[in-house]
C-alpha atoms as a PDB file:
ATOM      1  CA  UNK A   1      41.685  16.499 119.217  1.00  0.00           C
ATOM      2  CA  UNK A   2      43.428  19.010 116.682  1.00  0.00           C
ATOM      3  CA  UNK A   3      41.686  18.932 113.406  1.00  0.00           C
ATOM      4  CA  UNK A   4      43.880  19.068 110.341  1.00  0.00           C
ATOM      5  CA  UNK A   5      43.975  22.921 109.187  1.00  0.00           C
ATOM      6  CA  UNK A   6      44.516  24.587 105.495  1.00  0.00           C
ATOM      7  CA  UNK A   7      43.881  27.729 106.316  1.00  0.00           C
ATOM      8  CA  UNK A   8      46.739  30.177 104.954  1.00  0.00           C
ATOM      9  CA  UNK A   9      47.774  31.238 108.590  1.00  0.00           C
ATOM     10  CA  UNK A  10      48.260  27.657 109.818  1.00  0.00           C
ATOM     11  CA  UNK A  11      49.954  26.436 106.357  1.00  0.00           C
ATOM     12  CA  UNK A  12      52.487  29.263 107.068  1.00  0.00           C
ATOM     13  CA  UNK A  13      52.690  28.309 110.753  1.00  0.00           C
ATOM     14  CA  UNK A  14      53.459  24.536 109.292  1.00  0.00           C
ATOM     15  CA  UNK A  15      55.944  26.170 106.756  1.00  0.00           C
ATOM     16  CA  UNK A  16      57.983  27.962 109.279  1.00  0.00           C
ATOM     17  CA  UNK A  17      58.102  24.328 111.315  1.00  0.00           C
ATOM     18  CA  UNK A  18      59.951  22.942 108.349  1.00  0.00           C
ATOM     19  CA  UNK A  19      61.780  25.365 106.703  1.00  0.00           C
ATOM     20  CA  UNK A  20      63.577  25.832 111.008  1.00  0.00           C
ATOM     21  CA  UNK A  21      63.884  22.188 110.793  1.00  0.00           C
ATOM     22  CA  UNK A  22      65.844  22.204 107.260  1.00  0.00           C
ATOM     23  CA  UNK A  23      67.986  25.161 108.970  1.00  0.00           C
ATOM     24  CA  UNK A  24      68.677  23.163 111.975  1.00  0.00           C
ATOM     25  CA  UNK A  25      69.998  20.474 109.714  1.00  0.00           C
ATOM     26  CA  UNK A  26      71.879  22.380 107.589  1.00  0.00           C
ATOM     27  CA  UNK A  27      74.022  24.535 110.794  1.00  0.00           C
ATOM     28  CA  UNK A  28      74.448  21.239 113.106  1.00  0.00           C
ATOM     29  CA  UNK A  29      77.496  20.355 111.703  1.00  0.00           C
ATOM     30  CA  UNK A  30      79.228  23.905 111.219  1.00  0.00           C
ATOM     31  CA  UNK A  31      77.281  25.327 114.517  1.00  0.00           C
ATOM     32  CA  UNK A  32      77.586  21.583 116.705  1.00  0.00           C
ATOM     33  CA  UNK A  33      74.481  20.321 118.656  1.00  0.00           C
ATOM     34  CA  UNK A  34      74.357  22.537 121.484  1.00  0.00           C
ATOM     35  CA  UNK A  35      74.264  26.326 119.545  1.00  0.00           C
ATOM     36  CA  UNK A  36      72.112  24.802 116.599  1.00  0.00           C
ATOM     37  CA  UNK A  37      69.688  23.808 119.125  1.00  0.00           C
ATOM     38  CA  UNK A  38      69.257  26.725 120.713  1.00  0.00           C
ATOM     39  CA  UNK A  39      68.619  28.666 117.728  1.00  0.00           C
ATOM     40  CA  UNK A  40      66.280  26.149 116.615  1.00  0.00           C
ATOM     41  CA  UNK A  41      64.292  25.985 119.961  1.00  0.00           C
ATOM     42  CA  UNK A  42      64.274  30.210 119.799  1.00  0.00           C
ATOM     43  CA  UNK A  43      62.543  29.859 116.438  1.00  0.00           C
ATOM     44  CA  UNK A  44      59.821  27.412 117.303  1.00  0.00           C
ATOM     45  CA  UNK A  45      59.384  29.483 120.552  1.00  0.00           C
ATOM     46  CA  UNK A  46      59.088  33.126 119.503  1.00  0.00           C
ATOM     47  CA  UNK A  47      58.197  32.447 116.213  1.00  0.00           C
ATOM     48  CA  UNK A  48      55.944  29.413 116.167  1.00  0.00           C
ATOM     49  CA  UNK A  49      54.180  29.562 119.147  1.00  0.00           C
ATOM     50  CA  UNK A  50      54.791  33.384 119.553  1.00  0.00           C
ATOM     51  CA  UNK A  51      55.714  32.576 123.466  1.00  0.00           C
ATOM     52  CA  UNK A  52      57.144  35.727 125.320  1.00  0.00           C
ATOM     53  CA  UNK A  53      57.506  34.829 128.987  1.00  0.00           C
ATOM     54  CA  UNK A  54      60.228  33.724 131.476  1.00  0.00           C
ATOM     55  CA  UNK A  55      59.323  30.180 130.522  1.00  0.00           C
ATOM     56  CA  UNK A  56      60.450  30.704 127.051  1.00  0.00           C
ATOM     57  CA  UNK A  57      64.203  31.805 128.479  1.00  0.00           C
ATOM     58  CA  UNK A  58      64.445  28.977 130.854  1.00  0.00           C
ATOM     59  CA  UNK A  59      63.166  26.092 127.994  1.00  0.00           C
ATOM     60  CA  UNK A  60      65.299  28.485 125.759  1.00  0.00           C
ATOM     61  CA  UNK A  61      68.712  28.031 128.004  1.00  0.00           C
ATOM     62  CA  UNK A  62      67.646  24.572 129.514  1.00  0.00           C
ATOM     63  CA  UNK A  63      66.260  22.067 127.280  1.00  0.00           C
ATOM     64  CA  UNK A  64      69.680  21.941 124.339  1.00  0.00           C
ATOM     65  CA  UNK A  65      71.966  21.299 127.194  1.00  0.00           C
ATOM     66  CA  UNK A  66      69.876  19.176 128.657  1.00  0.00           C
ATOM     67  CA  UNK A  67      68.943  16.972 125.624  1.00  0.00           C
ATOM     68  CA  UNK A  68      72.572  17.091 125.141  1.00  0.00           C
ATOM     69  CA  UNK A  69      73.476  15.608 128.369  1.00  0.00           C
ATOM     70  CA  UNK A  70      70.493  12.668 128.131  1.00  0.00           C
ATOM     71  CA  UNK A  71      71.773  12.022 124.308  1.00  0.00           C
ATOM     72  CA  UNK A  72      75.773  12.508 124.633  1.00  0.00           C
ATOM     73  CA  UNK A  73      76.728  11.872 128.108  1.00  0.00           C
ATOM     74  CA  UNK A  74      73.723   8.729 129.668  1.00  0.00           C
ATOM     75  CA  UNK A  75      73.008   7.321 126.302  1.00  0.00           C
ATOM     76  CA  UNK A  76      76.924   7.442 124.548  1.00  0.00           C
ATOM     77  CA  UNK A  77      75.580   9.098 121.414  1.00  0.00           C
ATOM     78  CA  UNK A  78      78.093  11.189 119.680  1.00  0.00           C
ATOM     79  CA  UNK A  79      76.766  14.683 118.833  1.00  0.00           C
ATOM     80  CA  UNK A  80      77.900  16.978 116.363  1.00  0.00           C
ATOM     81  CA  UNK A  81      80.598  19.750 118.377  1.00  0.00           C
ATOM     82  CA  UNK A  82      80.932  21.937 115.364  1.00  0.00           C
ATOM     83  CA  UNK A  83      83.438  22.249 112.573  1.00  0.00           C
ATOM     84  CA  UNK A  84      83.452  26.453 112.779  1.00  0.00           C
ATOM     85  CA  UNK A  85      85.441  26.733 116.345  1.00  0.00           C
ATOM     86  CA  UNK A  86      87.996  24.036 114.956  1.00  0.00           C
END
């Protein structure tokens, strides 16, 4: 079990969580879904959890299109394409 933390590091840590996720909701609708996911996976990865392997490029590439495909194409939920390649 994870104990609740205040220490400056993991405050920061938790900072850098939310200030990606207020990114990722401001560049979904210029960026669409699949690019403003990717970013924001690359931040939590590299920058979060400070992961550097070949994992980190496969989740990286893999898991935008393939929430994508579960939310847009199985479930009929329309995602945001992007307003800046219009």
């Amino acid at each position: 079990m994870t104990e609740l933390s205040l220490e400056p590091a993991d405050l920061g840590r938790a900072a850098v969580v939310w200030a990606t996720l207020a990114g990722f909701t401001a560049v979904i609708e210029p960026l669409g879904f699949l690019l403003a996911g990717e970013l924001f996976v690359l931040v939590l990865v590299t920058f979060v959890e400070r992961i550097r392997s070949w994992g980190l490029v496969l989740t990286l590439v893999l898991l935008p299109p393939a929430t994508y495909f579960l939310f847009a194409t199985l479930l009929q939920v329309q995602l945001p394409e992007g307003t800046l390649w219009s």
